[in-house]
PDB file of N, CA and C in Angstrom:
ATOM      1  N   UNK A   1     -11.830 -15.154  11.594  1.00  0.00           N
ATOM      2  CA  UNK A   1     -12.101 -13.808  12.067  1.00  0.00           C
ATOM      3  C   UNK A   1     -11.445 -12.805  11.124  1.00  0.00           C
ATOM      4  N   UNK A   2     -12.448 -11.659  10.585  1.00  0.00           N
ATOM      5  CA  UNK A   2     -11.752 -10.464   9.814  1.00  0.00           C
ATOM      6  C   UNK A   2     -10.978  -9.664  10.418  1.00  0.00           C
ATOM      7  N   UNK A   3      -9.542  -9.193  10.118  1.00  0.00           N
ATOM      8  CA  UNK A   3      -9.076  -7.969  10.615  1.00  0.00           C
ATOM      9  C   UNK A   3      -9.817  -6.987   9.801  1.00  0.00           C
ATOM     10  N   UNK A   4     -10.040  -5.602  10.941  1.00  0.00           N
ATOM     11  CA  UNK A   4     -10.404  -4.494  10.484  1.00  0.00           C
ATOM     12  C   UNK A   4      -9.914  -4.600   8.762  1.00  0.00           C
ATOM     13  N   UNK A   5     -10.239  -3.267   8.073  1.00  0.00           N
ATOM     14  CA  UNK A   5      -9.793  -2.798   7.124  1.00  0.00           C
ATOM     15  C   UNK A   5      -8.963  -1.781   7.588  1.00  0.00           C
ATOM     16  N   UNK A   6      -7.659  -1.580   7.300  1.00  0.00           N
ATOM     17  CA  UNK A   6      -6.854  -0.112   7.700  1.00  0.00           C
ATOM     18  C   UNK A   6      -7.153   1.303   6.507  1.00  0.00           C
ATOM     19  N   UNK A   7      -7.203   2.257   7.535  1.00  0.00           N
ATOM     20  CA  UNK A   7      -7.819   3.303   7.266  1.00  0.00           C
ATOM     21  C   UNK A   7      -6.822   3.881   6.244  1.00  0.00           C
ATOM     22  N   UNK A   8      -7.789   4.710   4.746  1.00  0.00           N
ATOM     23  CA  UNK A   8      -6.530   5.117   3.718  1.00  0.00           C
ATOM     24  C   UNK A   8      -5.788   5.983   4.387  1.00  0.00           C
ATOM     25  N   UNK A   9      -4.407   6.169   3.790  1.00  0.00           N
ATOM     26  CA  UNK A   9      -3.339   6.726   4.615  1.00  0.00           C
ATOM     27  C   UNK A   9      -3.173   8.197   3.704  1.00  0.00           C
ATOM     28  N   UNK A  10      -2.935   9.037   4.258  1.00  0.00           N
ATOM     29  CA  UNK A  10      -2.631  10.370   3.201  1.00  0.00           C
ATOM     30  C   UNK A  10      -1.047  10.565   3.484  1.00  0.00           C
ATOM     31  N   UNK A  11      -0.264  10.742   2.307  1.00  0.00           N
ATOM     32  CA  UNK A  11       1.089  11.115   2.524  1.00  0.00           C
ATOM     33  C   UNK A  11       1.180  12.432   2.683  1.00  0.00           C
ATOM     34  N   UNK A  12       2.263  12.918   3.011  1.00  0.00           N
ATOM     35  CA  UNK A  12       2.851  14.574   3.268  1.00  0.00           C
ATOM     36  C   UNK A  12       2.449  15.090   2.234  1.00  0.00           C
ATOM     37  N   UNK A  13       2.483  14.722   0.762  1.00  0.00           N
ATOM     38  CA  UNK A  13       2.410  15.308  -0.619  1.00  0.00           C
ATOM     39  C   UNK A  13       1.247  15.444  -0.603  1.00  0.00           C
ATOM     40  N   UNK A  14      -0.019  15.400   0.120  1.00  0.00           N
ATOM     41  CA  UNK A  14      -1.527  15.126  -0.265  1.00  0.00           C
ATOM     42  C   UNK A  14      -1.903  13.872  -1.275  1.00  0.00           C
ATOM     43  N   UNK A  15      -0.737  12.972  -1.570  1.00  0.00           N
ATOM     44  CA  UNK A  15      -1.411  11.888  -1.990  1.00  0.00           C
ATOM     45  C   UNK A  15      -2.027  10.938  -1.286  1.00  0.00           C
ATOM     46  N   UNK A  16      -3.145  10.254  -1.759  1.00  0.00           N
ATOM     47  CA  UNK A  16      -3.734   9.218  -0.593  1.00  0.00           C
ATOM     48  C   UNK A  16      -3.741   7.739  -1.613  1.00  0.00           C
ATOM     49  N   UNK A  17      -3.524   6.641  -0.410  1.00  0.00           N
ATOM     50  CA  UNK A  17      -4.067   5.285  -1.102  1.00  0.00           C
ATOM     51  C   UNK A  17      -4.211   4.387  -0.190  1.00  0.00           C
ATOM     52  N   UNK A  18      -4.610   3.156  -0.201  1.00  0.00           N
ATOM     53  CA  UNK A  18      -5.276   2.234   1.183  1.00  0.00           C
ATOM     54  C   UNK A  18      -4.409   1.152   0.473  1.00  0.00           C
ATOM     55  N   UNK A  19      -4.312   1.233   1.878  1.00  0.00           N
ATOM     56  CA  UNK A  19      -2.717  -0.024   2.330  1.00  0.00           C
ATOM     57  C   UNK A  19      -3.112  -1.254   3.373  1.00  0.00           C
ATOM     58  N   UNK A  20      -3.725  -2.230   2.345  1.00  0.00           N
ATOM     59  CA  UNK A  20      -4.005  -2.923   3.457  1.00  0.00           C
ATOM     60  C   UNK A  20      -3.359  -4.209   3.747  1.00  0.00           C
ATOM     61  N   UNK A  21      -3.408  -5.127   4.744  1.00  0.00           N
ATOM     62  CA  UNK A  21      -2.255  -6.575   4.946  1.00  0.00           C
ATOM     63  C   UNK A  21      -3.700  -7.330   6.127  1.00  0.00           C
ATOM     64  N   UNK A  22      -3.915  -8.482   5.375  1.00  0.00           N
ATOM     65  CA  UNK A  22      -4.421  -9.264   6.136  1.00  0.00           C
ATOM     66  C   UNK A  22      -4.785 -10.783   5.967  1.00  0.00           C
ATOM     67  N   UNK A  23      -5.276 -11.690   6.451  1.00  0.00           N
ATOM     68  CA  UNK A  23      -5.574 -13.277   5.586  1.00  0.00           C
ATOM     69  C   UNK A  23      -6.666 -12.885   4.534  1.00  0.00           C
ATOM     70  N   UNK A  24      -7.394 -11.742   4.226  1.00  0.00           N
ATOM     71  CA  UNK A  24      -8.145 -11.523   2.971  1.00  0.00           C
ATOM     72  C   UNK A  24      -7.442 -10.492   1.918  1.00  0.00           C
ATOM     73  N   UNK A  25      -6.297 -10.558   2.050  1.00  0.00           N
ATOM     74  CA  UNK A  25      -5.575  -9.168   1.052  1.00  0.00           C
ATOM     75  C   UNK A  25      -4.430  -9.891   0.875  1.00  0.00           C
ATOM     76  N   UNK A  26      -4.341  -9.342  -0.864  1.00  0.00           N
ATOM     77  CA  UNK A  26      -2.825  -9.746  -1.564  1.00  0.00           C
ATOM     78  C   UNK A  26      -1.961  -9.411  -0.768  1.00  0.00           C
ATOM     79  N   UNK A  27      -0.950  -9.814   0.386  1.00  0.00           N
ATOM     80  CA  UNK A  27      -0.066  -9.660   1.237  1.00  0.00           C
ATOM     81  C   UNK A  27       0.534 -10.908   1.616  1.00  0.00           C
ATOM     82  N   UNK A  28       2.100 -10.955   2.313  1.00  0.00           N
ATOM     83  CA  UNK A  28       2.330 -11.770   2.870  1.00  0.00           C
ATOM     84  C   UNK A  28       3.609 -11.317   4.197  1.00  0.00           C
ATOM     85  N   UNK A  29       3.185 -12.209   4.957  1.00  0.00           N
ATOM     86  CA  UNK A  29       2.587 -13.208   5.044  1.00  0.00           C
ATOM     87  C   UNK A  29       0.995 -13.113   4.734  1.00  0.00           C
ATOM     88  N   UNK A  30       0.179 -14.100   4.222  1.00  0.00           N
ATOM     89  CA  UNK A  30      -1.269 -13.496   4.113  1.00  0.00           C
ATOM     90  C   UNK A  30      -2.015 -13.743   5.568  1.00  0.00           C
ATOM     91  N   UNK A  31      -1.494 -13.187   6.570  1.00  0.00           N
ATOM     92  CA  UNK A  31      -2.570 -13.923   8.237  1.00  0.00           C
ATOM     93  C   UNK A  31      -2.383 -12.411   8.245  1.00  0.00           C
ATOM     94  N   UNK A  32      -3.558 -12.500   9.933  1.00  0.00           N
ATOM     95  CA  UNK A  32      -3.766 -10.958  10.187  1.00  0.00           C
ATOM     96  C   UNK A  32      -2.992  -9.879  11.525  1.00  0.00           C
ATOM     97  N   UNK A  33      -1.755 -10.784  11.287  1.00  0.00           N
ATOM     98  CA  UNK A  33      -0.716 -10.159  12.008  1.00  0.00           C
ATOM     99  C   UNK A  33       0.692 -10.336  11.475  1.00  0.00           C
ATOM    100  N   UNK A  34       1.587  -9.482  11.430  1.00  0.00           N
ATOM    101  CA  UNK A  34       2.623  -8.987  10.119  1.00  0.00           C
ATOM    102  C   UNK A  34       3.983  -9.641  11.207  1.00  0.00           C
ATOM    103  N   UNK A  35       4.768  -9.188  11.196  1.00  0.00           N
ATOM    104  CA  UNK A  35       5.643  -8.306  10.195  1.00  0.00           C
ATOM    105  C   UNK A  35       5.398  -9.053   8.421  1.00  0.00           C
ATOM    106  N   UNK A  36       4.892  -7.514   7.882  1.00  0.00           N
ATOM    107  CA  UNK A  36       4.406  -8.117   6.768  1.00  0.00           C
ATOM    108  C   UNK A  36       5.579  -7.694   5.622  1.00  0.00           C
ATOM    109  N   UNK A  37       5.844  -8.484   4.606  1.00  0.00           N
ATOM    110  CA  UNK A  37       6.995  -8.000   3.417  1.00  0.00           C
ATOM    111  C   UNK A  37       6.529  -7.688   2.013  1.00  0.00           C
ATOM    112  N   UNK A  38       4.955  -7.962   1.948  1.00  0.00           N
ATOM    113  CA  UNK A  38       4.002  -7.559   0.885  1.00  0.00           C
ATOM    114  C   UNK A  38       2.990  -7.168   1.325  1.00  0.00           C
ATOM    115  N   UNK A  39       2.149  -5.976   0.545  1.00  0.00           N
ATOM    116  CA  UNK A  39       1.005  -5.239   0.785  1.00  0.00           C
ATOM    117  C   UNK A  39       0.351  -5.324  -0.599  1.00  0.00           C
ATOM    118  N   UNK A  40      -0.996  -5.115  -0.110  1.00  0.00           N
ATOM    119  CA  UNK A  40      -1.964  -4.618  -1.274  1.00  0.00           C
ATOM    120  C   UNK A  40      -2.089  -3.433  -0.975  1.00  0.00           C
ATOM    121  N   UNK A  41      -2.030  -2.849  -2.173  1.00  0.00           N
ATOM    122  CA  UNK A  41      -2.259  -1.246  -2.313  1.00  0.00           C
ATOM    123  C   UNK A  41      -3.653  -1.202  -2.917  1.00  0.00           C
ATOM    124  N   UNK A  42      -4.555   0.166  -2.828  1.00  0.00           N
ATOM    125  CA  UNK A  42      -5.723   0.444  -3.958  1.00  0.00           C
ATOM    126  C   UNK A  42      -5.796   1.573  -3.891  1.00  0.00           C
ATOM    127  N   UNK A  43      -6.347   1.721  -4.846  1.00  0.00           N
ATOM    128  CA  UNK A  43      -6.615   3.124  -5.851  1.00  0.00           C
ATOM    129  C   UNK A  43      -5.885   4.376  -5.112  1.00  0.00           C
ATOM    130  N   UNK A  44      -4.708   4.527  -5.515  1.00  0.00           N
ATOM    131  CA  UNK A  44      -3.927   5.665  -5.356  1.00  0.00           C
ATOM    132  C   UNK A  44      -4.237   6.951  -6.020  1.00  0.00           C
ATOM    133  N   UNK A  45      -3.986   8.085  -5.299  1.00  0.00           N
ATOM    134  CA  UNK A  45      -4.718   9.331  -5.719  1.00  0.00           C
ATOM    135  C   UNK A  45      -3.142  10.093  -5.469  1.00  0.00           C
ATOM    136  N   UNK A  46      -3.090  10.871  -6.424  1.00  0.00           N
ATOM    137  CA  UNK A  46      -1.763  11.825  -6.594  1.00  0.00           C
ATOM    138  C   UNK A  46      -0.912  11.147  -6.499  1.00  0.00           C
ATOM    139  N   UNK A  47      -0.272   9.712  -7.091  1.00  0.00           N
ATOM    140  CA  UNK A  47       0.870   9.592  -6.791  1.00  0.00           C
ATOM    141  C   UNK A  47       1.360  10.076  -8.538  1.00  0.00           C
ATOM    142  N   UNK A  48       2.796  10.312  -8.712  1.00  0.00           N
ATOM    143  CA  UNK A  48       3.173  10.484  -9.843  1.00  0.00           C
ATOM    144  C   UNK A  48       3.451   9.310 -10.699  1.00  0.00           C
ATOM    145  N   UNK A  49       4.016  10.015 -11.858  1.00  0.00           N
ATOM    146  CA  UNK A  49       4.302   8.649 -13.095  1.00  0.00           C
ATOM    147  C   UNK A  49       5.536   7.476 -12.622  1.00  0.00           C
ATOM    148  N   UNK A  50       6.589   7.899 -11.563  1.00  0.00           N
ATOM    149  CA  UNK A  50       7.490   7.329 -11.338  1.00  0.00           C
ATOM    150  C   UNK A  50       7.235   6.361 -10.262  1.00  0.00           C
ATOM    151  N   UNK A  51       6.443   6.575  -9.456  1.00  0.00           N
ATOM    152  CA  UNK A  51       5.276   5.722  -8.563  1.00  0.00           C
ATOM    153  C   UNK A  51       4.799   5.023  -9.273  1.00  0.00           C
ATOM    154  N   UNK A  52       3.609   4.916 -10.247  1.00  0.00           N
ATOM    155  CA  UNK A  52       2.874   4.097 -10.823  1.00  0.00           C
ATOM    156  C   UNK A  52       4.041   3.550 -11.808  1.00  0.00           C
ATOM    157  N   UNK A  53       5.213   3.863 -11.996  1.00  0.00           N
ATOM    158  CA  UNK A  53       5.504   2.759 -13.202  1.00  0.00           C
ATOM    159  C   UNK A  53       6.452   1.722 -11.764  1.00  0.00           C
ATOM    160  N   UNK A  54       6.714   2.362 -10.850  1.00  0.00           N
ATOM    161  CA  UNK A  54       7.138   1.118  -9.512  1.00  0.00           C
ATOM    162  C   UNK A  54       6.072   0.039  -9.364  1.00  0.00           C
ATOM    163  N   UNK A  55       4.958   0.666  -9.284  1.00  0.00           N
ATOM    164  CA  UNK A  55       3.444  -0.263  -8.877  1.00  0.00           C
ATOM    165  C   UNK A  55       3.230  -1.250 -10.396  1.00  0.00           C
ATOM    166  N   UNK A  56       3.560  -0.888 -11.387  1.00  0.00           N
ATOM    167  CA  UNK A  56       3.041  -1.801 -12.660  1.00  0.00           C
ATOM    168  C   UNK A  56       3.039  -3.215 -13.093  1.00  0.00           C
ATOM    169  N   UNK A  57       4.056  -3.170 -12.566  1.00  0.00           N
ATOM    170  CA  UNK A  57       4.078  -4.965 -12.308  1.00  0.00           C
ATOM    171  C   UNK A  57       3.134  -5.428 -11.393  1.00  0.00           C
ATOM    172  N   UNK A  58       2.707  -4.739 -10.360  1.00  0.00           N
ATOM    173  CA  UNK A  58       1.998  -6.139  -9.309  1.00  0.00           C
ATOM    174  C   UNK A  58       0.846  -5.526  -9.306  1.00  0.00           C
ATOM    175  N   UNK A  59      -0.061  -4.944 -10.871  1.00  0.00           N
ATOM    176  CA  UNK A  59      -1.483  -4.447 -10.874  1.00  0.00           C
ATOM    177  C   UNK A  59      -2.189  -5.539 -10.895  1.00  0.00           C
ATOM    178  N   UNK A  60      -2.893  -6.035  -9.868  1.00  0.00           N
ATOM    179  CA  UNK A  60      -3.866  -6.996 -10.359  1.00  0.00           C
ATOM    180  C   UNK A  60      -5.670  -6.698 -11.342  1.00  0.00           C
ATOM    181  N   UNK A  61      -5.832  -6.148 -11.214  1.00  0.00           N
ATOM    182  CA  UNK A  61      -6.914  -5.244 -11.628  1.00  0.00           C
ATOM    183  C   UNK A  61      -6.346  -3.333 -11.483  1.00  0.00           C
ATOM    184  N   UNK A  62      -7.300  -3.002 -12.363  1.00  0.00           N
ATOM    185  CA  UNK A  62      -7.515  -2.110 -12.355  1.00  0.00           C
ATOM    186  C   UNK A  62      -7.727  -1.287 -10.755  1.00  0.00           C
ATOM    187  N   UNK A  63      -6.340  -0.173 -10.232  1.00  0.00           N
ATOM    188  CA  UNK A  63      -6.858   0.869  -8.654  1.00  0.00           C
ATOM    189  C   UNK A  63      -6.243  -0.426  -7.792  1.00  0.00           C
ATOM    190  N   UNK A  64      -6.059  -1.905  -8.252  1.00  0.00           N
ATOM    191  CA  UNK A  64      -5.444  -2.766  -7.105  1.00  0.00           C
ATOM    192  C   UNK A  64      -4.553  -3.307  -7.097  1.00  0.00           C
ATOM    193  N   UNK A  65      -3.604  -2.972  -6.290  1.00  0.00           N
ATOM    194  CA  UNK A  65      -1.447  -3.685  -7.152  1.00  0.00           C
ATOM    195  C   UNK A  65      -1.565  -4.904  -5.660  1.00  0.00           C
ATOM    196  N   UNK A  66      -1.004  -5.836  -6.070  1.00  0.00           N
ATOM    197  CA  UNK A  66      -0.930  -7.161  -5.287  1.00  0.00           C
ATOM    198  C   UNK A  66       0.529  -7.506  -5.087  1.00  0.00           C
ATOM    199  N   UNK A  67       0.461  -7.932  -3.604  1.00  0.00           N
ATOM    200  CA  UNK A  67       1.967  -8.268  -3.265  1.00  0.00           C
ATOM    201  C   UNK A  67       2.873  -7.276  -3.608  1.00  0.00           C
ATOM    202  N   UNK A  68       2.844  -6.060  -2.937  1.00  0.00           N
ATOM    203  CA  UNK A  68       3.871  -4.742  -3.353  1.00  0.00           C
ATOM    204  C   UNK A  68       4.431  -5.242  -2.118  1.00  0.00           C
ATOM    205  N   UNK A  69       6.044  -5.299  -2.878  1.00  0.00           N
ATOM    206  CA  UNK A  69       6.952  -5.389  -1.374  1.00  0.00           C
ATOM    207  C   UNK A  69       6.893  -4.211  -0.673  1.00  0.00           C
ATOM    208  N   UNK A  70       7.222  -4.236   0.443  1.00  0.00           N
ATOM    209  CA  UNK A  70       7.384  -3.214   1.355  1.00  0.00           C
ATOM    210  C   UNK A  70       8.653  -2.071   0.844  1.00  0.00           C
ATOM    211  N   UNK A  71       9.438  -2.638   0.524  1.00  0.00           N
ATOM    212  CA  UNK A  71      10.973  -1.925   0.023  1.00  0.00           C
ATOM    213  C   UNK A  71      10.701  -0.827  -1.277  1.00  0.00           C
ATOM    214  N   UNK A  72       9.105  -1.394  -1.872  1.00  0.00           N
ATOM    215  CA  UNK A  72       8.367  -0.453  -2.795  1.00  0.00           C
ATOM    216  C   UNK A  72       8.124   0.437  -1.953  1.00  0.00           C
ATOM    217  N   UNK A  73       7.059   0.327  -1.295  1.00  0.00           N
ATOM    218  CA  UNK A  73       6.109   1.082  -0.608  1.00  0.00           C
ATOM    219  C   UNK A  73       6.947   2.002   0.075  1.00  0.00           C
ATOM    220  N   UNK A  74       7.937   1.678   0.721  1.00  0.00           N
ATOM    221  CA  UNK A  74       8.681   2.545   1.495  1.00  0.00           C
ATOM    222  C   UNK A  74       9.456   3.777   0.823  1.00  0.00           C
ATOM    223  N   UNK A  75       9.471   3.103  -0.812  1.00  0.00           N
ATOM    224  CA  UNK A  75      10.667   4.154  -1.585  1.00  0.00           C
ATOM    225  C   UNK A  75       9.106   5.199  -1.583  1.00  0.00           C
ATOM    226  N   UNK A  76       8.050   4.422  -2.165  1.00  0.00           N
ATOM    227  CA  UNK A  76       6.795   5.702  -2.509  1.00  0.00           C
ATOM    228  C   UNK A  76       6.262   6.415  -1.134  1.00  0.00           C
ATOM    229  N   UNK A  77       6.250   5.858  -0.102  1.00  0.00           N
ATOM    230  CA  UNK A  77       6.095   6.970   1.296  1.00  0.00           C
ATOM    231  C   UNK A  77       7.032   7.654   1.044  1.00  0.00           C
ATOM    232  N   UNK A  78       8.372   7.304   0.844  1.00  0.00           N
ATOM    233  CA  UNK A  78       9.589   8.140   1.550  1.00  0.00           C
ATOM    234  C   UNK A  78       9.542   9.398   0.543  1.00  0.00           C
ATOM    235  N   UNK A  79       9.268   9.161  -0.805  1.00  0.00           N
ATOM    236  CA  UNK A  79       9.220  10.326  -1.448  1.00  0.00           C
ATOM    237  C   UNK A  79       8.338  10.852  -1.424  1.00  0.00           C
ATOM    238  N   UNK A  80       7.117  10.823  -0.847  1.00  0.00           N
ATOM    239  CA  UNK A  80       5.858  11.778  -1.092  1.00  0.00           C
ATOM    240  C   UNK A  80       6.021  12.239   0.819  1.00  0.00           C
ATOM    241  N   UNK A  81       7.131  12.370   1.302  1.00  0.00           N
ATOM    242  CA  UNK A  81       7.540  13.145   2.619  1.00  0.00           C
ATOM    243  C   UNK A  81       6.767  11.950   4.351  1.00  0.00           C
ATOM    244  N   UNK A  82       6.527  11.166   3.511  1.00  0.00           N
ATOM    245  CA  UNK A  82       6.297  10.073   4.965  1.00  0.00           C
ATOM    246  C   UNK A  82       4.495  10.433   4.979  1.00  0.00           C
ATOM    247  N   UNK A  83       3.879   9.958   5.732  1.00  0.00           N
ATOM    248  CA  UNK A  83       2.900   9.825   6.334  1.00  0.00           C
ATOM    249  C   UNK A  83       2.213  11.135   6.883  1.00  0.00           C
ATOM    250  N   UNK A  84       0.741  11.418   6.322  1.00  0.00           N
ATOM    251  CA  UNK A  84       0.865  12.890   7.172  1.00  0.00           C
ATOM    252  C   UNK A  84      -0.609  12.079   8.178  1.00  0.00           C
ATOM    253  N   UNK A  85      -1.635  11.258   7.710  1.00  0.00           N
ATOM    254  CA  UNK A  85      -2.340  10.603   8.107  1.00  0.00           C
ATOM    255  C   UNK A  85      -2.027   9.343   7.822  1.00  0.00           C
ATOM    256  N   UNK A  86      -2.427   8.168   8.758  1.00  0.00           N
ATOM    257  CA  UNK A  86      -1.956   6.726   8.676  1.00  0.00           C
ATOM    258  C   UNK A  86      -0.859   6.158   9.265  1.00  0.00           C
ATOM    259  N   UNK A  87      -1.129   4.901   9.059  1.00  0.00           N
ATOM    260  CA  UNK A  87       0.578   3.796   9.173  1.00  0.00           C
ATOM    261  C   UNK A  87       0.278   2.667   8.133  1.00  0.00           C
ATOM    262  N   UNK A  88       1.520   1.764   8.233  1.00  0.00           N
ATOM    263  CA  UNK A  88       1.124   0.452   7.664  1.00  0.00           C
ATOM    264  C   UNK A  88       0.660  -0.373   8.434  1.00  0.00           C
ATOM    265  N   UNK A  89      -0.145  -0.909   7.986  1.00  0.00           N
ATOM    266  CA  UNK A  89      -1.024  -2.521   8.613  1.00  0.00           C
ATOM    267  C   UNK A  89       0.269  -3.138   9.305  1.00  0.00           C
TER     268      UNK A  89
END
């Protein structure tokens, strides 16, 4: 069975990117219920250079970073002012 896709999230800064965790997404655990400690991220919009050089290591393709720990993700919410639309998977 597919979990949904989670809806892209927009941060406080107006940046947006889709955060998703499930048994079909670079995440882990990879099943479709968390507590999850890796995410797949895609195609991020406004984040800055200090963001994308956090994300550079776990680009799997091109717009798609694989297995981003959470302890990432949290430093790049926390600086673009938290969540203004969304959550994490």
């Amino acid at each position: 069975m597919f979990k949904p896709i989670n809806p892209r999230v927009i941060l406080n800064s107006g940046a947006a990117l889709s955060i998703q965790a499930s048994s079909t997404h670079y995440c882990l655990p990879q099943e479709n219920q968390g507590p999850y400690t890796h995410y797949e991220l895609g195609h991020p919009r406004g984040l800055d250079a200090t963001d994308l050089a956090l994300l550079k290591e776990y680009e799997d393709r091109e717009g798609i970073y694989a297995y981003v720990p959470k302890k990432i993700l949290d430093k790049i919410i926390n600086s673009h002012g938290g969540f203004r639309v969304g959550q994490l998977p």
